[in-house]
N, C-alpha and C. Protein backbone atom coordinates (compact mmCIF):
# COMPACT_ATOMS: atom_id res chain seq x y z
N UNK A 1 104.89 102.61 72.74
CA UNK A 1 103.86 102.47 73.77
C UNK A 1 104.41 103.00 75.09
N UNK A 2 103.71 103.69 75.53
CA UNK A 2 104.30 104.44 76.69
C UNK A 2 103.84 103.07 77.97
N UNK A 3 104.34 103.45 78.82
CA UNK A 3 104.00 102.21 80.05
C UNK A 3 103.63 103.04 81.21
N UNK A 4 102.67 102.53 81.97
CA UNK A 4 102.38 102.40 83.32
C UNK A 4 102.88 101.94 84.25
N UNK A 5 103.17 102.32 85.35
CA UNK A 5 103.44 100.90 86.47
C UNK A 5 102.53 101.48 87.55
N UNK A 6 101.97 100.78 88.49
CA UNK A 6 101.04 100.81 89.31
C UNK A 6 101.48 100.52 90.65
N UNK A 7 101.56 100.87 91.46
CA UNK A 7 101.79 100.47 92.87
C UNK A 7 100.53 100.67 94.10
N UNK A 8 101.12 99.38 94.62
CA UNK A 8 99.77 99.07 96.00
C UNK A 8 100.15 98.23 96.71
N UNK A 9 99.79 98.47 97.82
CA UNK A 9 99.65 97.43 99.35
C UNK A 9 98.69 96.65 99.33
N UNK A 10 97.56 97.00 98.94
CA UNK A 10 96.59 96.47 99.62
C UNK A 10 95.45 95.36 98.47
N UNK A 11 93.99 95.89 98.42
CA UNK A 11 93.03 95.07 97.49
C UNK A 11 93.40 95.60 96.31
N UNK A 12 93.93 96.76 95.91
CA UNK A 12 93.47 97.23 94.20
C UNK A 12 92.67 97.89 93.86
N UNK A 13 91.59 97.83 94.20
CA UNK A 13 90.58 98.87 93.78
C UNK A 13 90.58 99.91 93.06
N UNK A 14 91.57 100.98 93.36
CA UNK A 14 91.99 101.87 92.41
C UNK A 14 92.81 101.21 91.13
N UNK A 15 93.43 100.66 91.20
CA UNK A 15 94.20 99.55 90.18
C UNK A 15 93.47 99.29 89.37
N UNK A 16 92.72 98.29 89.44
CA UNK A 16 91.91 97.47 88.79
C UNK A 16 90.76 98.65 88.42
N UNK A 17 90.65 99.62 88.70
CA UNK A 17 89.22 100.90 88.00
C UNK A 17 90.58 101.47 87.09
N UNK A 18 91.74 101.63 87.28
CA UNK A 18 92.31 101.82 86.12
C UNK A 18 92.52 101.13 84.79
N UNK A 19 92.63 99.89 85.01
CA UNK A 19 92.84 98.48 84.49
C UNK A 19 91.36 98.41 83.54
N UNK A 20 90.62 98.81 83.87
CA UNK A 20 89.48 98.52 83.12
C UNK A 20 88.66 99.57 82.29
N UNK A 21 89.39 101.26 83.14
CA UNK A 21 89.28 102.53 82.37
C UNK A 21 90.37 102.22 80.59
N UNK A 22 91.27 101.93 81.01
CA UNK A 22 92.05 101.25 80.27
C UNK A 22 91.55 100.57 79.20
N UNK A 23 91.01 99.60 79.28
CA UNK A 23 90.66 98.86 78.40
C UNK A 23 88.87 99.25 78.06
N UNK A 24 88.75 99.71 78.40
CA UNK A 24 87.16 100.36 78.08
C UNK A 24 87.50 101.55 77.06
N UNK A 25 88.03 102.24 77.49
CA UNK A 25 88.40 103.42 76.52
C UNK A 25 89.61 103.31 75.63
N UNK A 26 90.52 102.18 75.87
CA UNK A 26 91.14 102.12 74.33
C UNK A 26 92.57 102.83 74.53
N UNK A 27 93.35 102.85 75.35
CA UNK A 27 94.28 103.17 76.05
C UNK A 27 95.34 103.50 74.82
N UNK A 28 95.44 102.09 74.73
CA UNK A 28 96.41 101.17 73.89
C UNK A 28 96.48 102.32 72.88
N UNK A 29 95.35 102.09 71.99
CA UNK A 29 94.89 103.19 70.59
C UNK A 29 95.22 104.87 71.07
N UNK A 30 94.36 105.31 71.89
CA UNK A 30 94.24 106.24 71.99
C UNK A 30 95.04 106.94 72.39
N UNK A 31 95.62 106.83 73.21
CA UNK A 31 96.88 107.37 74.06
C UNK A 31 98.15 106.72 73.83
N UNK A 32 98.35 105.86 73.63
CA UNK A 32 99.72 104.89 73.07
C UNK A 32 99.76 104.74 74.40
N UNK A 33 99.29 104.22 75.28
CA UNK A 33 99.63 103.70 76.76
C UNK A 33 98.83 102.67 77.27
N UNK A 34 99.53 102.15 78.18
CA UNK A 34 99.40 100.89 78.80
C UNK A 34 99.69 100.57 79.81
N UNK A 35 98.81 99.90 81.19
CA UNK A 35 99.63 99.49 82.71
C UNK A 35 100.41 98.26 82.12
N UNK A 36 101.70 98.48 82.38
CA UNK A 36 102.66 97.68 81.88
C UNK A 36 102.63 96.38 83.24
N UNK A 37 102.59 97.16 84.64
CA UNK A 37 103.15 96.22 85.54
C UNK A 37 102.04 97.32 86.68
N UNK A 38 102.21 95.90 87.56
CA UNK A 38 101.41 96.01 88.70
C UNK A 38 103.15 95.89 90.09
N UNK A 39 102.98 96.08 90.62
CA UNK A 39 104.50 96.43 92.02
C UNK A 39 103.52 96.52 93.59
N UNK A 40 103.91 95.83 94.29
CA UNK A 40 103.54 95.78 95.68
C UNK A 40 104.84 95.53 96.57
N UNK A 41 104.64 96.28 98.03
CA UNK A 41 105.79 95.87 98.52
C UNK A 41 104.98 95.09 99.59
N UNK A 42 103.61 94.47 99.55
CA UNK A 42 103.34 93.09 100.42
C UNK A 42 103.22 92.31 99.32
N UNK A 43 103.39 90.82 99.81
CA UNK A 43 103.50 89.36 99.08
C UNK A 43 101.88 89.27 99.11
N UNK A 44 101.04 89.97 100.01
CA UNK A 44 99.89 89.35 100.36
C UNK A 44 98.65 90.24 99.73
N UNK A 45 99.22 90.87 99.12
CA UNK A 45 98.29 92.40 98.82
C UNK A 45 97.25 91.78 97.50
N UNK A 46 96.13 91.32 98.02
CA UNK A 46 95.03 90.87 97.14
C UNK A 46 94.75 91.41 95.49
N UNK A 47 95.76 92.84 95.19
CA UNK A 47 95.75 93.32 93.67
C UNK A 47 96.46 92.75 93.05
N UNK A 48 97.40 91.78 93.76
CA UNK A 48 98.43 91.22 93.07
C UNK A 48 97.86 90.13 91.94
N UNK A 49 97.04 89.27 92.95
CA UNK A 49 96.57 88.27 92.05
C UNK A 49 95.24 88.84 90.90
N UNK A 50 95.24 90.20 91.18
CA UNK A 50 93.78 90.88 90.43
C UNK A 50 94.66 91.06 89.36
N UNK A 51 96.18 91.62 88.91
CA UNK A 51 96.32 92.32 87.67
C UNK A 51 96.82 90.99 87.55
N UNK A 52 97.13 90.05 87.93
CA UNK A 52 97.73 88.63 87.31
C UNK A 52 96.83 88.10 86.51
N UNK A 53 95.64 88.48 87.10
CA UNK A 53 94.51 87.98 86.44
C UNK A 53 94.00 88.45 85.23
N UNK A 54 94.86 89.65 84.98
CA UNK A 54 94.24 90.48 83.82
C UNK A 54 95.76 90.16 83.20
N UNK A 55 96.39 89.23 82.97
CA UNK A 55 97.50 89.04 82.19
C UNK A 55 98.66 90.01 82.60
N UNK A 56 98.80 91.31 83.61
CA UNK A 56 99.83 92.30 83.75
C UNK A 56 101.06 91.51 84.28
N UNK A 57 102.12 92.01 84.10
CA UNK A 57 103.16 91.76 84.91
C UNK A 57 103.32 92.09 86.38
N UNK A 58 103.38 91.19 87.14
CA UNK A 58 103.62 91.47 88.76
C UNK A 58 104.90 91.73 89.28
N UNK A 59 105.12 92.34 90.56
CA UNK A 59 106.38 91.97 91.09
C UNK A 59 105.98 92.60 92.25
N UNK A 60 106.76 91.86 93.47
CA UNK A 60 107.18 92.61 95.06
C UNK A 60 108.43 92.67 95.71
N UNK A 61 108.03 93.72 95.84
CA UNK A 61 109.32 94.22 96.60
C UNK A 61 108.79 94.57 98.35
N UNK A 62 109.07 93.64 98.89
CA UNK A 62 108.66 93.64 100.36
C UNK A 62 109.59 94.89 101.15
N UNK A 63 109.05 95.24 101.52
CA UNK A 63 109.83 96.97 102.07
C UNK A 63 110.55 96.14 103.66
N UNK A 64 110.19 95.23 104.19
CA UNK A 64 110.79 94.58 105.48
C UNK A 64 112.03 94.25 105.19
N UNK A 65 111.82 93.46 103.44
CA UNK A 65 113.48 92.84 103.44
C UNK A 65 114.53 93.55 103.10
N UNK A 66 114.42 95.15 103.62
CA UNK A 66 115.47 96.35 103.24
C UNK A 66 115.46 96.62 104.50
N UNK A 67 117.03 97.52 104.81
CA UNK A 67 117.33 97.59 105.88
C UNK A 67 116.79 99.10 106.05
N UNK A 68 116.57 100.35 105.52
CA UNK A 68 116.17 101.20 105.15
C UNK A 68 115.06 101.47 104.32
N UNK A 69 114.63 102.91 104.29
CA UNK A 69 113.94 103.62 103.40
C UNK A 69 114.09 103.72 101.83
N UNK A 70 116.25 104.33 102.43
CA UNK A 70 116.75 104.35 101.08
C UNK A 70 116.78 103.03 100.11
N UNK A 71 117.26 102.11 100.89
CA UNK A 71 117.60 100.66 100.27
C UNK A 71 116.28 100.00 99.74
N UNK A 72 115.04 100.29 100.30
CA UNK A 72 114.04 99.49 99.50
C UNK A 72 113.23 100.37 98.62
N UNK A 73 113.47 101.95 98.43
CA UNK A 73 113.23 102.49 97.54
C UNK A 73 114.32 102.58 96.09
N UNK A 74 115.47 102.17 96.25
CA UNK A 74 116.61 101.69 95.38
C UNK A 74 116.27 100.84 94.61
N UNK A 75 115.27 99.22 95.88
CA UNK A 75 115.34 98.36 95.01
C UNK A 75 113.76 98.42 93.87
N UNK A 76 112.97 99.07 94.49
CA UNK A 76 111.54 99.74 93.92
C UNK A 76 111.86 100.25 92.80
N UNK A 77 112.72 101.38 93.12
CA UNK A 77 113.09 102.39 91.57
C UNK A 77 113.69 100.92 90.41
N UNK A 78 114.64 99.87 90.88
CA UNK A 78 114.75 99.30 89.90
C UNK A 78 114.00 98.05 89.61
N UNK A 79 113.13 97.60 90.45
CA UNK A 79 111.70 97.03 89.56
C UNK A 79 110.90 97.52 89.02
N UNK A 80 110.30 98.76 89.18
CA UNK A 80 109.88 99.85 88.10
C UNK A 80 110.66 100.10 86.74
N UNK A 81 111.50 100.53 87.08
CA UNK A 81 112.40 100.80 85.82
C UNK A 81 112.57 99.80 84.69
N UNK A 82 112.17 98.85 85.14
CA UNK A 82 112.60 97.32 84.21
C UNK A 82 111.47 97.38 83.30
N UNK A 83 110.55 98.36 83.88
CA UNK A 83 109.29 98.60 82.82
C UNK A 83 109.33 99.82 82.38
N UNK A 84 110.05 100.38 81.83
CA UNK A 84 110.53 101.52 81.43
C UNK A 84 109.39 102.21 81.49
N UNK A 85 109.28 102.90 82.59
CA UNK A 85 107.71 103.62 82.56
C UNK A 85 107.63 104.95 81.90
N UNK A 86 106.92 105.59 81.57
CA UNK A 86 106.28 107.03 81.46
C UNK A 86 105.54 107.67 82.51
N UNK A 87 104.66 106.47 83.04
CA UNK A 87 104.28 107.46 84.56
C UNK A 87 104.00 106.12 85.39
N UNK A 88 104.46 106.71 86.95
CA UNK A 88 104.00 105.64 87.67
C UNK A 88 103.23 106.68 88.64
N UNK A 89 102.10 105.61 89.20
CA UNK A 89 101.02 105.87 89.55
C UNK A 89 100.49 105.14 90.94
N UNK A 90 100.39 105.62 92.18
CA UNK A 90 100.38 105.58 93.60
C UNK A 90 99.27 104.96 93.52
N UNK A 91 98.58 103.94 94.18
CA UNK A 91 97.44 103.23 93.72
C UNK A 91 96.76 102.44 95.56
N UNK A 92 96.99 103.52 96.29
CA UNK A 92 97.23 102.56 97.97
C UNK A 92 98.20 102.53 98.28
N UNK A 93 99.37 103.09 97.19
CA UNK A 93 100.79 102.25 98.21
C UNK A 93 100.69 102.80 99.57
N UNK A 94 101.26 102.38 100.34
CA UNK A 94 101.45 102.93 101.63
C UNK A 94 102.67 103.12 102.54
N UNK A 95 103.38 103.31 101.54
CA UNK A 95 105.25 103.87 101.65
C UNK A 95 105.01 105.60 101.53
N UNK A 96 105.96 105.89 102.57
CA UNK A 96 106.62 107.02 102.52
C UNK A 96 107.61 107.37 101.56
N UNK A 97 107.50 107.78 100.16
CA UNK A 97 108.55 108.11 99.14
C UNK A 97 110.08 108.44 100.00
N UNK A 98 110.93 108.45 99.79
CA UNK A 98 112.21 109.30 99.93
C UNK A 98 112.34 110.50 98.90
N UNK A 99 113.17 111.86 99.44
CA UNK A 99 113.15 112.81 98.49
C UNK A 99 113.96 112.24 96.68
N UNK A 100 114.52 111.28 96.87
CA UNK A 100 115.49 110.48 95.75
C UNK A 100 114.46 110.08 94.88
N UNK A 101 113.95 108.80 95.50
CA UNK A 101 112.84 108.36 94.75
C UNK A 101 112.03 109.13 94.02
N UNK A 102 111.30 110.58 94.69
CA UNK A 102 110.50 111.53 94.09
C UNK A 102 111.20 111.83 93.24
N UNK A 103 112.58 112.64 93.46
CA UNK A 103 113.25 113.11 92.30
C UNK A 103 113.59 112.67 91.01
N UNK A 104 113.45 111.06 91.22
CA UNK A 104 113.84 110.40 90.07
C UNK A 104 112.20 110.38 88.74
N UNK A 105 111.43 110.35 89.37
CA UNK A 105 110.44 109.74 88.37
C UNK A 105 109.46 111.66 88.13
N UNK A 106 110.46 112.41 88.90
CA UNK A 106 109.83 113.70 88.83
C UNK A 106 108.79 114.23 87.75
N UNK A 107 107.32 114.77 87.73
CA UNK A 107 106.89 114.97 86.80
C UNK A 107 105.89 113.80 86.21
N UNK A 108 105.92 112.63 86.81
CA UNK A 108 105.46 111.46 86.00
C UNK A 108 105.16 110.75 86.93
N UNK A 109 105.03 111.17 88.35
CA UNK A 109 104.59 110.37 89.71
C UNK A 109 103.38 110.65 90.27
N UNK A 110 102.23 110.17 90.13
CA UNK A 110 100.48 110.36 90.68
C UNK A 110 100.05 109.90 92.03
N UNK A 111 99.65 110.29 92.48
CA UNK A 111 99.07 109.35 94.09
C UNK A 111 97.35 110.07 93.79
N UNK A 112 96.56 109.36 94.33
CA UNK A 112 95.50 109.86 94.93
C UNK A 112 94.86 109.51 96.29
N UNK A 113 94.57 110.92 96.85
CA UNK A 113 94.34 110.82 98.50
C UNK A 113 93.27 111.21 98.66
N UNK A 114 92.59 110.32 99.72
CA UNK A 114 91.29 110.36 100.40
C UNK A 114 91.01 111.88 101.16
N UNK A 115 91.34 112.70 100.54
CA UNK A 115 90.53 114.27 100.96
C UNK A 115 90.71 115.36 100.30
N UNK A 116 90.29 116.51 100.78
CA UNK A 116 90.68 118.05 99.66
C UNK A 116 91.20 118.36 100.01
N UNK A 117 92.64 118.09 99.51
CA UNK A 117 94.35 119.01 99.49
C UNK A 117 93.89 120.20 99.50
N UNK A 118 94.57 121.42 100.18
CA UNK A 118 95.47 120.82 101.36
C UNK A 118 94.63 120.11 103.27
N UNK A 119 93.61 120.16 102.54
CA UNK A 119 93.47 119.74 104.19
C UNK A 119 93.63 118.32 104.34
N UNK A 120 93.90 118.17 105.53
CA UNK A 120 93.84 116.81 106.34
C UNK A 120 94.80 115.56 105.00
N UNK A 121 96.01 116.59 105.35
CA UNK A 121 96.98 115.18 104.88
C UNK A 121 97.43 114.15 105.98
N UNK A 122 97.88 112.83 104.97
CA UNK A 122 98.31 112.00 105.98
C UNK A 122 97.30 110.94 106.37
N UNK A 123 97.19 110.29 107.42
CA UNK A 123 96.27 109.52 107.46
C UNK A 123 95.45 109.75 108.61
N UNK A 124 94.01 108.50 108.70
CA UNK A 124 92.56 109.10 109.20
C UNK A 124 92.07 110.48 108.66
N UNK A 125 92.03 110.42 107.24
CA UNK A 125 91.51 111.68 107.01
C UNK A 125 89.93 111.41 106.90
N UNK A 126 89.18 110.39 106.91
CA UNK A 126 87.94 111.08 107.17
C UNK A 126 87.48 111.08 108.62
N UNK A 127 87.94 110.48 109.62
CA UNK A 127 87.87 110.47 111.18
C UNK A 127 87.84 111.96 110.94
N UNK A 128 89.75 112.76 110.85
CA UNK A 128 89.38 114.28 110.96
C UNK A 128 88.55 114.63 110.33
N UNK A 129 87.53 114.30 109.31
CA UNK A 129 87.24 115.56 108.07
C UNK A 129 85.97 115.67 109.63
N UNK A 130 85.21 114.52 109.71
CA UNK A 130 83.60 114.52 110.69
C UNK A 130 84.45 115.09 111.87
N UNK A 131 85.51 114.54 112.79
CA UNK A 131 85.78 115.71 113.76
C UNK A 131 85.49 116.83 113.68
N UNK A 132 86.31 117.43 112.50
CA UNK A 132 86.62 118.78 112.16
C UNK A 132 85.06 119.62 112.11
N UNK A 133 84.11 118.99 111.78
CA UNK A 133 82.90 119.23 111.40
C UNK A 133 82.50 119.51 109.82
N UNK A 134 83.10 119.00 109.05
CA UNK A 134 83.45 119.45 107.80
C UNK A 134 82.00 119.13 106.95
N UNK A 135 81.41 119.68 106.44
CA UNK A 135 80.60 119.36 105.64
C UNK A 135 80.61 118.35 103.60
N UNK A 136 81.90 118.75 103.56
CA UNK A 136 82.20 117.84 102.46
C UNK A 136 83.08 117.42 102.77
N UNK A 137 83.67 116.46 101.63
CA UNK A 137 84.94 115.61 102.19
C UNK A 137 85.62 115.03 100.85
N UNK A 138 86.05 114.90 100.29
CA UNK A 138 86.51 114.17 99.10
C UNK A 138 87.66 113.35 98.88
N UNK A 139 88.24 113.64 97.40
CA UNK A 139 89.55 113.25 97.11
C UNK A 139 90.29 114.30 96.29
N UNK A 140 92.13 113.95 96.12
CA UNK A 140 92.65 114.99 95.19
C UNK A 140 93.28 113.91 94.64
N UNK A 141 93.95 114.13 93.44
CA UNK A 141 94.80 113.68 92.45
C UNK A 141 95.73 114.54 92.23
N UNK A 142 97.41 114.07 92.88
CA UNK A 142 97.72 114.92 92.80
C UNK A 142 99.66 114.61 91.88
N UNK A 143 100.28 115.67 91.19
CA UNK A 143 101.78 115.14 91.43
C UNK A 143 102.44 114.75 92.89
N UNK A 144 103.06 113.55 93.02
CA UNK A 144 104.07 113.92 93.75
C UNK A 144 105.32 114.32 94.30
N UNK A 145 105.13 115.10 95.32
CA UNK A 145 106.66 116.29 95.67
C UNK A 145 107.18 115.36 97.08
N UNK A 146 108.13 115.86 97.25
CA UNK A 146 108.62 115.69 98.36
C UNK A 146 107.73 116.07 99.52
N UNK A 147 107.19 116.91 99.70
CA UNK A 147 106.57 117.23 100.65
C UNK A 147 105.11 116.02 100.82
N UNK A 148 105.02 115.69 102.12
CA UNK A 148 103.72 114.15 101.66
C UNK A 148 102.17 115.12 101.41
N UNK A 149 101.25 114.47 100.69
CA UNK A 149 100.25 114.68 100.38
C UNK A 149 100.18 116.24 99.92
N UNK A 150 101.14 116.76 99.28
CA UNK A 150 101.31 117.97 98.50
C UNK A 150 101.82 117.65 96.81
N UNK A 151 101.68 119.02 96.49
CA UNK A 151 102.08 118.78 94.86
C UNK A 151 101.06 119.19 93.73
N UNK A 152 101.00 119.64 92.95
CA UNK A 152 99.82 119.92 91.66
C UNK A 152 99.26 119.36 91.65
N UNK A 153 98.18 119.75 91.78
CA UNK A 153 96.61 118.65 92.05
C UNK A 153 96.26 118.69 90.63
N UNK A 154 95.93 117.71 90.16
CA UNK A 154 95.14 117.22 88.80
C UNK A 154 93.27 117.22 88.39
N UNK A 155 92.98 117.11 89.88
CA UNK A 155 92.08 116.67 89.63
C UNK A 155 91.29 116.58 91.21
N UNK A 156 89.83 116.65 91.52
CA UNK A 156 89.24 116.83 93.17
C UNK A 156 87.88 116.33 92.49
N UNK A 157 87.70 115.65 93.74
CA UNK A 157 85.75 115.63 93.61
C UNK A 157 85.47 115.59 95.06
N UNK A 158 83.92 116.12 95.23
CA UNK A 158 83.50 116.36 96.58
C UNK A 158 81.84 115.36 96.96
N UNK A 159 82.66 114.95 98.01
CA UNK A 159 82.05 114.04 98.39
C UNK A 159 80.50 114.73 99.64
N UNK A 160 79.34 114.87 99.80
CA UNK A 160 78.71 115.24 101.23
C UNK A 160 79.35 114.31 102.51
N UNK A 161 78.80 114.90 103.53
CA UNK A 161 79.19 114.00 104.56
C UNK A 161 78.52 114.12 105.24
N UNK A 162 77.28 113.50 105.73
CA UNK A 162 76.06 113.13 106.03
C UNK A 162 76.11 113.07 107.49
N UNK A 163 74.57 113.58 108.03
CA UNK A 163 74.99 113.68 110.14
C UNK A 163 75.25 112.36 110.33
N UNK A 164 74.55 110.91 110.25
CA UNK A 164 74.91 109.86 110.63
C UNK A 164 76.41 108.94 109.99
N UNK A 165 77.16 109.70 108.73
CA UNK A 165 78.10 109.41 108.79
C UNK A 165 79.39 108.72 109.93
N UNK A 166 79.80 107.65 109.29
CA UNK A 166 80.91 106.77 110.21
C UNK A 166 82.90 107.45 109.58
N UNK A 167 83.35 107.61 109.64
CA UNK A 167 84.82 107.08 109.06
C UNK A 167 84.89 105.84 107.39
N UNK A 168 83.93 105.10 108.07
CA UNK A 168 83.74 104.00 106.79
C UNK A 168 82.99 103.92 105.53
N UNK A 169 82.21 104.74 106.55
CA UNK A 169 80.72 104.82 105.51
C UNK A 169 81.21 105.89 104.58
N UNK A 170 81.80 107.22 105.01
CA UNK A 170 82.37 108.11 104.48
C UNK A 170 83.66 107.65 103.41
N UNK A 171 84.57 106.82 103.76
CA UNK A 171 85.39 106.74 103.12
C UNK A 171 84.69 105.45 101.87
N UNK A 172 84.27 104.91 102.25
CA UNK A 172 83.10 103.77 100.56
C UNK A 172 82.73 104.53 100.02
N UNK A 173 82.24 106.07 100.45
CA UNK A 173 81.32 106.66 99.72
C UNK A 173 82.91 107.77 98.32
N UNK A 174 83.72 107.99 99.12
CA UNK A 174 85.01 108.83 98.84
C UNK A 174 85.35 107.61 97.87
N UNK A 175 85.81 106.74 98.44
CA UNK A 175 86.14 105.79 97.05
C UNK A 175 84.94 104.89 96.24
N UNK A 176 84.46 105.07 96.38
CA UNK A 176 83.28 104.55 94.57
C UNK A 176 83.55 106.31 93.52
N UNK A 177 84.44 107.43 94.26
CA UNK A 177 84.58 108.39 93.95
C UNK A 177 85.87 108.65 93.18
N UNK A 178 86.83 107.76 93.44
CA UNK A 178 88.04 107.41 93.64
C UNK A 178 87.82 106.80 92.11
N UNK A 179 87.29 105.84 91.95
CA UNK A 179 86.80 104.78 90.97
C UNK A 179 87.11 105.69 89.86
N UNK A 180 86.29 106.43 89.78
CA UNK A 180 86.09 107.52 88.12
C UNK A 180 87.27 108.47 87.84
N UNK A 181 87.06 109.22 89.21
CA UNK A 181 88.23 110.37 88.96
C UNK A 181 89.25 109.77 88.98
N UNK A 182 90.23 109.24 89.46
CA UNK A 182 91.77 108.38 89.18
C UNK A 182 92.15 108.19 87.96
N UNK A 183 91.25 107.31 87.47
CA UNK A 183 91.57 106.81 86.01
C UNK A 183 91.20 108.29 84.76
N UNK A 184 90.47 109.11 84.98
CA UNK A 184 89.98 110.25 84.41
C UNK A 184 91.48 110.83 84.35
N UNK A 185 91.66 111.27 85.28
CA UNK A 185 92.87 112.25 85.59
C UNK A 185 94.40 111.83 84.98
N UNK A 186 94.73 110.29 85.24
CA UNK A 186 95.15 109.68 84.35
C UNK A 186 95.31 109.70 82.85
N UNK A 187 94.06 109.71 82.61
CA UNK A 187 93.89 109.93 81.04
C UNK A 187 94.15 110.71 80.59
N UNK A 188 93.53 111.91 81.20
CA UNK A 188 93.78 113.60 80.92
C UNK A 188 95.61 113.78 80.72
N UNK A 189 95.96 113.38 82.45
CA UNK A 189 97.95 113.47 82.24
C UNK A 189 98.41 113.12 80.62
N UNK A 190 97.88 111.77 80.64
CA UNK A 190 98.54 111.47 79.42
C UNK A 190 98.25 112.03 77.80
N UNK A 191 97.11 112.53 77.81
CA UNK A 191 96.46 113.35 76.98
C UNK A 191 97.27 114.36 76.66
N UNK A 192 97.60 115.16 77.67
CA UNK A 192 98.68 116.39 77.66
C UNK A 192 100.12 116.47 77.71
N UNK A 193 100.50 115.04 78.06
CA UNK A 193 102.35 114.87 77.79
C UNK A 193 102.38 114.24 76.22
N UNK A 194 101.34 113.95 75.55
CA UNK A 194 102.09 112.74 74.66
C UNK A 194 102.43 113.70 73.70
């Protein structure tokens, strides 16, 4: 059984639309895979108690109680590792990788970001996309490289972006978008390594 591990800060949302792509389509069977473990580096991050709830294994690694980048991505790489993963999968986290960290899980590391790589990496990307005047706006699925919000994209969907559009309204609309494609793209990865 190949393993998952999942990482997030925050509610889950992407998590838990994996968690249930998962078990809707037969993971287990189909792909020989499984979210093994759920990883947060807040104590408070509301997905925590969501994959607890779905029986997953939890753990945090609070990024404050490292004195560094390097040191709490050290201790990350080895709460991950304890789940011997096949791919781990960016889910909200909201850490800056180190080039180490990338290097280690190289090939088998996913994030997905709120716009169309390459534009508007980084964050407030839908503030810029309506600045910019942009008429669509989306998401990418992408590997990750060292370089932030770069890397082989997997996967894009395009979102409109409407004149009375907000930042918020835009980004609910980007993630109920988020929902499908994540776990899709997912599937697909693993479709093509096994």
């Amino acid at each position: 059984m190949r393993n998952i591990v999942i990482l997030i800060s925050g509610g889950g949302s992407n998590m838990a639309a994996i968690v249930r792509a998962a078990e809707r389509e037969q993971w287990a069977r189909r792909l020989d895979a499984r979210v093994a473990a759920v990883i947060s580096n807040k104590a408070d991050a509301a997905g925590i108690a969501l994959a607890q709830a779905q029986g997953i294994a939890t753990d945090v690694v609070a990024h404050q109680h490292h004195p560094n980048r390097e040191a709490f991505d050290a201790a990350l790489a080895d709460a991950i590792d304890a789940h011997a993963p096949a791919l781990v999968v960016l889910a909200g986290f909201m850490r800056i990788l180190t080039p180490g960290f990338v290097a280690r899980y190289e090939g088998r590391l996913l994030n997905i970001h709120p716009s169309l790589l390459p534009a508007f990496p980084g964050l407030h990307t839908h503030r810029r996309a309506i600045e910019a005047g942009c008429k669509v706006a989306g998401l990418t699925v992408h590997q990750v490289t060292v370089e932030l919000d770069h890397g082989p994209i997997l996967a894009q969907a395009v979102v409109p972006i409407l004149p009375e559009d907000t930042p918020e309204t835009l980004a609910a609309r980007v993630l109920s978008q988020e929902h499908r494609v994540y776990p899709r793209a997912i599937a697909d990865w693993l479709s093509q390594t096994s």
